[in-house]
C-alpha atoms as a PDB file:
ATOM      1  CA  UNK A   1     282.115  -0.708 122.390  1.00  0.00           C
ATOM      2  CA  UNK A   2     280.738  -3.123 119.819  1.00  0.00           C
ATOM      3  CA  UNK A   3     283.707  -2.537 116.899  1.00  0.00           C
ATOM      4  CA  UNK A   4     286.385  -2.642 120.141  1.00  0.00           C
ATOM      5  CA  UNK A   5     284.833  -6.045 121.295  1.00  0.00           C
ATOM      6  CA  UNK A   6     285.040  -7.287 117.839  1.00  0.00           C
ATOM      7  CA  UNK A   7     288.753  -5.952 117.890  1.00  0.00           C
ATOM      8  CA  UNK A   8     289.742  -7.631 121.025  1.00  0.00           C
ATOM      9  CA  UNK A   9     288.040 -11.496 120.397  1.00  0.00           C
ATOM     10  CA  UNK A  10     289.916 -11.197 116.721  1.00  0.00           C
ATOM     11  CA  UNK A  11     293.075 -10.889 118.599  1.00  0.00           C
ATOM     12  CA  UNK A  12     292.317 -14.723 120.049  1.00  0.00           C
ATOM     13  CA  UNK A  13     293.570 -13.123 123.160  1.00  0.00           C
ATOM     14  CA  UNK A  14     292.582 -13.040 126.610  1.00  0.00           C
ATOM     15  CA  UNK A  15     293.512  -9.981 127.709  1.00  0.00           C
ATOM     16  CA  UNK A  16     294.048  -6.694 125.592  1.00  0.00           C
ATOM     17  CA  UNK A  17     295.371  -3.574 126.407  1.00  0.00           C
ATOM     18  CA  UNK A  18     294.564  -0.622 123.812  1.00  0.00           C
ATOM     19  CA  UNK A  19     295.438   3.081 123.668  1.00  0.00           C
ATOM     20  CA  UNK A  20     292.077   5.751 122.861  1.00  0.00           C
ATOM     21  CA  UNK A  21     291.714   9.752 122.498  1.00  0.00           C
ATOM     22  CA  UNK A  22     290.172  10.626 125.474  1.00  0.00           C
ATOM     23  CA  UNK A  23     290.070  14.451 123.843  1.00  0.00           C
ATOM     24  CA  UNK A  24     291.473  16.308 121.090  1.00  0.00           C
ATOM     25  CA  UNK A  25     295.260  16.178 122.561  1.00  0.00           C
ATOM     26  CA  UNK A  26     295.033  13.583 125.247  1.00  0.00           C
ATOM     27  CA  UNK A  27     294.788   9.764 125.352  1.00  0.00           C
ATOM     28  CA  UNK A  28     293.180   7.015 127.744  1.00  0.00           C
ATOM     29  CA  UNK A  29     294.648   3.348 128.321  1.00  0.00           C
ATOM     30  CA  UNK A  30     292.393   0.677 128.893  1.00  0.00           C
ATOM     31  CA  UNK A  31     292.098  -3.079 128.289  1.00  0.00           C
ATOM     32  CA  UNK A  32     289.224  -5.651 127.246  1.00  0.00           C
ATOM     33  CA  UNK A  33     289.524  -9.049 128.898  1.00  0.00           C
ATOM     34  CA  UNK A  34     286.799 -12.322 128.406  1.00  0.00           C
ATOM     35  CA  UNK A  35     284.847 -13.163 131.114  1.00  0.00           C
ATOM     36  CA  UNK A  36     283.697 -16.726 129.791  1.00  0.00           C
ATOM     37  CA  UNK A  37     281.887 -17.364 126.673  1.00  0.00           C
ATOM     38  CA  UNK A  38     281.312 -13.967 124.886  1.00  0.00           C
ATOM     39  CA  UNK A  39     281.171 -11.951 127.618  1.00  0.00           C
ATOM     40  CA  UNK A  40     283.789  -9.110 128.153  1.00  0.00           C
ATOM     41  CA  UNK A  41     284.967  -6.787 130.669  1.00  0.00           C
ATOM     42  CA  UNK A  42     286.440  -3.584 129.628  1.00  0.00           C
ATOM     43  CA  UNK A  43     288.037  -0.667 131.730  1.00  0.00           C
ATOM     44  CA  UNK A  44     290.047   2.672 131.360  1.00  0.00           C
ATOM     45  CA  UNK A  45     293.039   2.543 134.024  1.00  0.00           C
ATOM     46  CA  UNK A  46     295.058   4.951 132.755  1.00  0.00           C
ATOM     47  CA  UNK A  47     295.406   8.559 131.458  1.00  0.00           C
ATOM     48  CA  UNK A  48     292.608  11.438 131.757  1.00  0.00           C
ATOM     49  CA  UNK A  49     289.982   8.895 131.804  1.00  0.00           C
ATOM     50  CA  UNK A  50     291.741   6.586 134.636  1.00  0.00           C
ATOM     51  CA  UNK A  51     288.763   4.997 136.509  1.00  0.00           C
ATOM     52  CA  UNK A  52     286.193   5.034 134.375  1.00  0.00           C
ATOM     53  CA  UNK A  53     284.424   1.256 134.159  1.00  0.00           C
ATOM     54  CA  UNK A  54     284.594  -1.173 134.212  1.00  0.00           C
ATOM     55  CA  UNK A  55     282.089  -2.387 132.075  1.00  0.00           C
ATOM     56  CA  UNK A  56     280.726  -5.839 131.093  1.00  0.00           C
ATOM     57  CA  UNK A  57     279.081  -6.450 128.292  1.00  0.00           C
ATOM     58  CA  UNK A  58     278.519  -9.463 125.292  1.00  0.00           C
ATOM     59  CA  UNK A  59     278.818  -9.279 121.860  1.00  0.00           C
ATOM     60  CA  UNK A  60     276.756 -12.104 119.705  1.00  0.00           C
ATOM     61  CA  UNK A  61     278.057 -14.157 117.060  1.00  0.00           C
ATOM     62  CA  UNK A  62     277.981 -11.296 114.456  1.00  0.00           C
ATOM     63  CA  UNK A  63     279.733  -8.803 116.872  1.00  0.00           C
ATOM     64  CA  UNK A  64     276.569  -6.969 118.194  1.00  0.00           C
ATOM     65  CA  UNK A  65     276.249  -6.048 121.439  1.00  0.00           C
ATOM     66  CA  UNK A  66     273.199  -7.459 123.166  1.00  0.00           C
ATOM     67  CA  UNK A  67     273.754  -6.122 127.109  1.00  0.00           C
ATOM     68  CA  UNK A  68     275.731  -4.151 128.780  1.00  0.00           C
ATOM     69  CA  UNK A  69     276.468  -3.390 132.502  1.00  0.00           C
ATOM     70  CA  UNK A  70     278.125  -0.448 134.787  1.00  0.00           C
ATOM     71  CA  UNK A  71     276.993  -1.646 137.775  1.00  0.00           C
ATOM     72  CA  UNK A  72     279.727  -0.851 140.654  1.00  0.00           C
ATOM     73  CA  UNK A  73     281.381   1.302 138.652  1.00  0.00           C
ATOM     74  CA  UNK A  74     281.160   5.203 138.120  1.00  0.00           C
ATOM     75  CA  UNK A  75     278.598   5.024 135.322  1.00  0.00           C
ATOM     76  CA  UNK A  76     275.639   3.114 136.825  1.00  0.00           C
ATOM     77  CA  UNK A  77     274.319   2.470 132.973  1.00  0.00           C
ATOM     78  CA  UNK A  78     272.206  -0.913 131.986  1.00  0.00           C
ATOM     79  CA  UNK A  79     271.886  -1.057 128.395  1.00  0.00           C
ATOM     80  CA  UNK A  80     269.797  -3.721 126.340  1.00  0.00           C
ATOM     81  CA  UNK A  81     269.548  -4.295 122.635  1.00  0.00           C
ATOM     82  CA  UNK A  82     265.925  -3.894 121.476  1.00  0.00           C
ATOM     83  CA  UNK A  83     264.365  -5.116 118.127  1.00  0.00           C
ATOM     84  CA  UNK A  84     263.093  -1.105 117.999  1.00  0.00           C
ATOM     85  CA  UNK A  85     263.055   1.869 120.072  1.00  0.00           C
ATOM     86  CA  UNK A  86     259.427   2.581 122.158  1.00  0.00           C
ATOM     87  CA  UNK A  87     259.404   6.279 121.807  1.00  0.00           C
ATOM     88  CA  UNK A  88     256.172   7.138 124.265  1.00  0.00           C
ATOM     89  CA  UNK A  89     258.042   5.178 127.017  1.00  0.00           C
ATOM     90  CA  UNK A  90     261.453   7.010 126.242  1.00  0.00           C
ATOM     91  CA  UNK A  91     259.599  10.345 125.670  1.00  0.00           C
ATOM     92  CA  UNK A  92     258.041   9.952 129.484  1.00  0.00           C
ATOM     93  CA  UNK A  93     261.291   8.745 130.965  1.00  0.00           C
ATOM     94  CA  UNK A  94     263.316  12.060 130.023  1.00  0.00           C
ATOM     95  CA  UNK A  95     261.056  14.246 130.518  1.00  0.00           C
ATOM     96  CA  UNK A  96     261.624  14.996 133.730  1.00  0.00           C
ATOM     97  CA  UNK A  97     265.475  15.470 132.845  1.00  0.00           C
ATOM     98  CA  UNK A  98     267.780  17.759 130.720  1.00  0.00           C
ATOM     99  CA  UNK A  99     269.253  16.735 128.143  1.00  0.00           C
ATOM    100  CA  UNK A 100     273.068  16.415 128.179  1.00  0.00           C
ATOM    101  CA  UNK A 101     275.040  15.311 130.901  1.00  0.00           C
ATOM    102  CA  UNK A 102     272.988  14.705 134.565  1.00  0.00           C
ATOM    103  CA  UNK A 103     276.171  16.345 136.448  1.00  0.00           C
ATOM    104  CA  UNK A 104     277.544  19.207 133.787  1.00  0.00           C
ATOM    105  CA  UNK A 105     280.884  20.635 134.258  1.00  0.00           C
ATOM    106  CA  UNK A 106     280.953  24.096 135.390  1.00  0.00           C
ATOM    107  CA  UNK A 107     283.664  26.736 137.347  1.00  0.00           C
ATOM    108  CA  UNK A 108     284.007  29.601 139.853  1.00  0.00           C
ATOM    109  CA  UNK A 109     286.159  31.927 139.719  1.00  0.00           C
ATOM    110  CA  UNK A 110     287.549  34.734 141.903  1.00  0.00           C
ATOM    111  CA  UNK A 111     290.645  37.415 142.219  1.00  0.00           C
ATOM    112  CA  UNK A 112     292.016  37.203 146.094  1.00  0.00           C
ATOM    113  CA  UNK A 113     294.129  40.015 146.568  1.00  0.00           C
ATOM    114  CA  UNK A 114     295.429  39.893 143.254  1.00  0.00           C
ATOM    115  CA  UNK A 115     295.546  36.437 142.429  1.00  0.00           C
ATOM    116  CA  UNK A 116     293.376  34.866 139.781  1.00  0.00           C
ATOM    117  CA  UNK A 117     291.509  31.825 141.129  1.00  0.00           C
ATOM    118  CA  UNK A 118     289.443  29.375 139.280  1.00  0.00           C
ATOM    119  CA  UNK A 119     287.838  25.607 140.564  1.00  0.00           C
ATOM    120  CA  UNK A 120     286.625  23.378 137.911  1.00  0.00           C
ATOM    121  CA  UNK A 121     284.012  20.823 139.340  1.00  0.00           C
ATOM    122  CA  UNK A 122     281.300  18.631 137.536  1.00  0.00           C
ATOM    123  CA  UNK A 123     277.127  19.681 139.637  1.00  0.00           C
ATOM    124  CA  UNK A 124     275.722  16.457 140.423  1.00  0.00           C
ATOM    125  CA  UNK A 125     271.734  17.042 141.338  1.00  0.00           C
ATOM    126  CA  UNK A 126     269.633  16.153 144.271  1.00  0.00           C
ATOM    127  CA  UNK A 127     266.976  14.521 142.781  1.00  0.00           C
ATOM    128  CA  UNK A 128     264.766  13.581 145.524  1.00  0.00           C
ATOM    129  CA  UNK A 129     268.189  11.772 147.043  1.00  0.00           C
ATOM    130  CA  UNK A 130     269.408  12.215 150.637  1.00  0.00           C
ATOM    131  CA  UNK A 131     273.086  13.180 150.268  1.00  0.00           C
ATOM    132  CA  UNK A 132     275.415  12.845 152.908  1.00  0.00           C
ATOM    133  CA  UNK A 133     275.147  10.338 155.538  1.00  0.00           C
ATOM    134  CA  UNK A 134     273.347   8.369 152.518  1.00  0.00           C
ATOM    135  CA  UNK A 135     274.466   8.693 148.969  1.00  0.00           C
ATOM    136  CA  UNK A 136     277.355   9.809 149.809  1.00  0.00           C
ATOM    137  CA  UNK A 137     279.038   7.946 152.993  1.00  0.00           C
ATOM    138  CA  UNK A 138     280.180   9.348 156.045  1.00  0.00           C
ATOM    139  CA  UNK A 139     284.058   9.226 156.638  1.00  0.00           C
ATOM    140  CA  UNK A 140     284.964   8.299 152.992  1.00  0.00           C
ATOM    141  CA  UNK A 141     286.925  10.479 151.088  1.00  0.00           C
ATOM    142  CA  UNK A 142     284.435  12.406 148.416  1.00  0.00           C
ATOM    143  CA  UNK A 143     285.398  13.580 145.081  1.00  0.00           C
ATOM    144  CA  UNK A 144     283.601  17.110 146.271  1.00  0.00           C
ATOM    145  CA  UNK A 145     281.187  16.853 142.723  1.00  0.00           C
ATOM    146  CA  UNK A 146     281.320  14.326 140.181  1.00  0.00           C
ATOM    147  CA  UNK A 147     282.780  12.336 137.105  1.00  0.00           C
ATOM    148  CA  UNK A 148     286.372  13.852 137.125  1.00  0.00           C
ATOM    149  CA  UNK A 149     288.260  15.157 139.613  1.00  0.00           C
ATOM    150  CA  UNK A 150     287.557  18.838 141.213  1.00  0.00           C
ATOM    151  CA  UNK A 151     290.548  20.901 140.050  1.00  0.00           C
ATOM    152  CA  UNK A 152     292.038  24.148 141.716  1.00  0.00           C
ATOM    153  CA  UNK A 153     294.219  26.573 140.436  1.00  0.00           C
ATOM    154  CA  UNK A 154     295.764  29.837 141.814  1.00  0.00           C
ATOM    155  CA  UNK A 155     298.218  31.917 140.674  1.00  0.00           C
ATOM    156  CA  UNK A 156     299.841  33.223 143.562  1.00  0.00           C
ATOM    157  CA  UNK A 157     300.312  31.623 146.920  1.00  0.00           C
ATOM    158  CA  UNK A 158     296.749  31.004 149.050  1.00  0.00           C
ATOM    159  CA  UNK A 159     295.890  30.216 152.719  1.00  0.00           C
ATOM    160  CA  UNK A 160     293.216  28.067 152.865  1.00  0.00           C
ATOM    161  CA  UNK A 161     291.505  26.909 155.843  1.00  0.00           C
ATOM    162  CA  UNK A 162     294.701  28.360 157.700  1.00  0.00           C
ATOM    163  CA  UNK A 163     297.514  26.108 155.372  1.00  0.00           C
ATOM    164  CA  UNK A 164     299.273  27.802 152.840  1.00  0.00           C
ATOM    165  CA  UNK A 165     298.699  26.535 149.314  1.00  0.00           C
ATOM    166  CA  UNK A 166     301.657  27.493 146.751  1.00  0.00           C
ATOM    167  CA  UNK A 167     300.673  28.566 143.534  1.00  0.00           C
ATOM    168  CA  UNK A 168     299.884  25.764 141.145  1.00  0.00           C
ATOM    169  CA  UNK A 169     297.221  23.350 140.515  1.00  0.00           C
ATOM    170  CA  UNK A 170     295.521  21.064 142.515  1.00  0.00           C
ATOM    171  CA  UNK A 171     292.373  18.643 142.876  1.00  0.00           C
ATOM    172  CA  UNK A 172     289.578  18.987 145.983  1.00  0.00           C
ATOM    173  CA  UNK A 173     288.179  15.918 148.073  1.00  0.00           C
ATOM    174  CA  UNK A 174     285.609  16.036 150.945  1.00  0.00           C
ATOM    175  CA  UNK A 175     285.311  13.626 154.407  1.00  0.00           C
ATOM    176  CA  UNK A 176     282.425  14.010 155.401  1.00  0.00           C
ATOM    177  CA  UNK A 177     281.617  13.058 159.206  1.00  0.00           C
ATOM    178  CA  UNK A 178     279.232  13.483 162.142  1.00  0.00           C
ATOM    179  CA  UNK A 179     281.670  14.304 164.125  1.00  0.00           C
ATOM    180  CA  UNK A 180     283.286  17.612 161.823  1.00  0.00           C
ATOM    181  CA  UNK A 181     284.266  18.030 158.013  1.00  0.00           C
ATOM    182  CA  UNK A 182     287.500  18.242 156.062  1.00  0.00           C
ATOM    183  CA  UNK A 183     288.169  20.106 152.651  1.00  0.00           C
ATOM    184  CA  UNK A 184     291.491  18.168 151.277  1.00  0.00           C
ATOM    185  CA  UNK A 185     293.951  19.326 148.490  1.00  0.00           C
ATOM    186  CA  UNK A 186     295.677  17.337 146.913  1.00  0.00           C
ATOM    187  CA  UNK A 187     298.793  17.465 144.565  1.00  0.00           C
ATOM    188  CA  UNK A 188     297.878  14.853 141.754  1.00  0.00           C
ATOM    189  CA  UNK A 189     295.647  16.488 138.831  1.00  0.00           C
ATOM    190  CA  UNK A 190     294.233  15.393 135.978  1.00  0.00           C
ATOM    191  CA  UNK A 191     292.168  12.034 137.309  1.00  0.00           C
ATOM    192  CA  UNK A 192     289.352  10.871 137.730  1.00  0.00           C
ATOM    193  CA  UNK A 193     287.291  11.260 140.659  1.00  0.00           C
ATOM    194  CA  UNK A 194     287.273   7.933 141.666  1.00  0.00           C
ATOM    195  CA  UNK A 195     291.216   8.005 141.877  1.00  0.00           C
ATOM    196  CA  UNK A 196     292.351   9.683 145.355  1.00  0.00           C
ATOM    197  CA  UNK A 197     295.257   9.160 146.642  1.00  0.00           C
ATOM    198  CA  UNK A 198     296.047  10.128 150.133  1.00  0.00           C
ATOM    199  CA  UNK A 199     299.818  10.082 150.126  1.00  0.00           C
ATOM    200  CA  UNK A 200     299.719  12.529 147.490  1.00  0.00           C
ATOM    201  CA  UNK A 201     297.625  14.994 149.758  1.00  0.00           C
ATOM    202  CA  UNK A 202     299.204  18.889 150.580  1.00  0.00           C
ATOM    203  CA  UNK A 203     296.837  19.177 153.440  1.00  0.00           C
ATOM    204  CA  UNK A 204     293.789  18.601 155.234  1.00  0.00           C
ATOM    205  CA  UNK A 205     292.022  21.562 156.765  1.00  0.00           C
ATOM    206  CA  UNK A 206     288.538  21.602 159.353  1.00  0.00           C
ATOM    207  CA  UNK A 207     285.756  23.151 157.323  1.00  0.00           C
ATOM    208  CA  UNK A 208     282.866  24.943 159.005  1.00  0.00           C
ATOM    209  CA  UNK A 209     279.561  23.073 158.707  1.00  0.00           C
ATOM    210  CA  UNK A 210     275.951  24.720 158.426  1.00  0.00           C
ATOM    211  CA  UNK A 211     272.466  22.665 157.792  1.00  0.00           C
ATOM    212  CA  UNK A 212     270.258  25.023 155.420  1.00  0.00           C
ATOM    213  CA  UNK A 213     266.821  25.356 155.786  1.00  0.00           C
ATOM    214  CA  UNK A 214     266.080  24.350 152.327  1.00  0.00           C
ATOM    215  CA  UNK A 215     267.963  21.755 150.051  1.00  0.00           C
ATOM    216  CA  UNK A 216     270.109  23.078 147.401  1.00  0.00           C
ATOM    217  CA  UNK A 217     269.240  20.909 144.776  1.00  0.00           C
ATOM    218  CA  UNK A 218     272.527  21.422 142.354  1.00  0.00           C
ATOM    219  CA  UNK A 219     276.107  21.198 143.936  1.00  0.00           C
ATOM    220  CA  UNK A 220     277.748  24.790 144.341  1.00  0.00           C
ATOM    221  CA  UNK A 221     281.079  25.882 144.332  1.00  0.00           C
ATOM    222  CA  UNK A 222     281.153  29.453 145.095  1.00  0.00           C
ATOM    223  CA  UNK A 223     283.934  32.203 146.931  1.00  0.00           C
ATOM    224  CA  UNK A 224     281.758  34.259 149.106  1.00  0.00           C
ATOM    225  CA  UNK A 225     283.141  37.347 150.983  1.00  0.00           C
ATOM    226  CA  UNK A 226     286.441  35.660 151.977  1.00  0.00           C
ATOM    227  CA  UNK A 227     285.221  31.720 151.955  1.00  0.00           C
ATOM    228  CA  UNK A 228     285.638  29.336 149.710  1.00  0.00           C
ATOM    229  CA  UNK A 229     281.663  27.583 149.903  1.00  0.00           C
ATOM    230  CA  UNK A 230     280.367  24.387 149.460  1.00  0.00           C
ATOM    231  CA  UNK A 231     276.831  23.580 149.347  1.00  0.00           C
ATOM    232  CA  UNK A 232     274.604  20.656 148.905  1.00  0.00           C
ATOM    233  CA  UNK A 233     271.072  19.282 149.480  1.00  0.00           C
ATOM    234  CA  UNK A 234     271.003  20.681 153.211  1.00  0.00           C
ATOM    235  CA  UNK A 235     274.433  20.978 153.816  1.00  0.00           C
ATOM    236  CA  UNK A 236     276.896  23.959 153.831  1.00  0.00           C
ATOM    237  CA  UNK A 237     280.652  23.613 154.118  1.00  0.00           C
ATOM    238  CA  UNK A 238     283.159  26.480 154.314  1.00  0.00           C
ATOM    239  CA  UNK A 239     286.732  27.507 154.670  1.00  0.00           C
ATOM    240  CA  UNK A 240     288.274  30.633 154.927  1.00  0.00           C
ATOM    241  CA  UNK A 241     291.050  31.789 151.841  1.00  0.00           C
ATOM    242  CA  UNK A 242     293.086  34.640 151.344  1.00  0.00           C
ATOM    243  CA  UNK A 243     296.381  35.333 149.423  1.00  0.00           C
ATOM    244  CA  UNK A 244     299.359  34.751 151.427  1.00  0.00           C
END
């Protein structure tokens, strides 16, 4: 962040668009813009990393960054720049954590009547948080895990929920509501979870609700005797899938 800050304010520019790896094979676009004095706002908007940011930050006179802030974006980070790092107060503030990524990436696979069936989802945890209704709104569209979006892939034709699903790959949202649940499918892959897009949806199909008796604290994806199976602090969600 600090060497692409000092890229952008050598430019003399406003506004900056640049072009980074987001893996081995695949790239992001982004841009920096200044938000008054040396304070800049940067953002990925397109590519596999689409949605993530954006994030303001400052760079000082020598090009060091001294704050930065995700707030209202994905990646709720606050970061300051201190004169040295106070290991006993780190050590005691990740204890209680893994190491690694908060919501790792993780998939489930199954073979319906021949066909080979994988969903690849990110496990957000509980931790101590009431999840739908709260974190998690009712009747707005989840991303059905977190950071990017929940991909599905079959390789023969599926009927989920009661709507066929042609072979292929697709991504998995959630709408949660008091009033009954939807598992959607959509057509666009590759995104981030914060970019749905309805008119790109294949269907929309009722899912079967259950309250558990105790939480699940890690977000499950699992096929379970002919359902596909969500499940969730104290909430289970289920549709039914078999090959066409």
């Amino acid at each position: 962040m600090e060497y692409m800050g000092r890229w952008a304010r050598a430019t003399g520019k406003d506004s900056v668009r640049f072009t980074a790896l987001a893996s081995a094979n695949q790239t992001s676009g982004g841009y920096i813009r200044k938000r008054g004095g040396d304070t800049l706002v940067f953002m990925l908007d397109e590519g596999q990393l689409a949605g993530v940011g954006p994030f303001t930050y400052r760079l000082d006179r020598q090009g060091h960054l001294t704050w930065l802030t995700g707030k209202g974006s994905t990646l709720q980070v606050e970061v300051r720049r201190v004169a040295s790092v106070p290991m006993a107060q780190a050590t005691q503030s990740f204890a209680k954590r893994p190491l690694g990524p908060l919501s790792p990436r993780d998939t489930a696979r199954a073979t319906i009547g021949g066909a080979e069936v994988w969903i690849d989802y990110s496990r957000p945890s509980r931790r101590g948080r009431d999840i739908f209704g709260a974190l998690e709104p009712w009747n707005k569209v989840w991303r059905t895990g977190a950071n990017a979006a929940t991909q599905l892939n079959t390789t023969a034709d599926l009927v989920v929920g009661g709507a066929t699903v042609p072979a292929g790959k697709y991504t998995l949202w959630t709408l949660p509501s008091p009033s009954g649940w939807k598992l959607i499918i959509n057509k666009e892959t590759g995104q981030w979870g914060t970019e749905y897009h309805e008119e790109r949806d294949l269907v929309r199909v009722d899912a079967k609700v259950e309250t558990l008796a105790s939480p699940i604290e890690q977000f499950t994806i699992a096929f379970d005797s002919g359902l596909l199976t969500f499940a969730w602090d104290k909430t289970r969600y289920s549709v039914v899938v078999a090959k066409k």
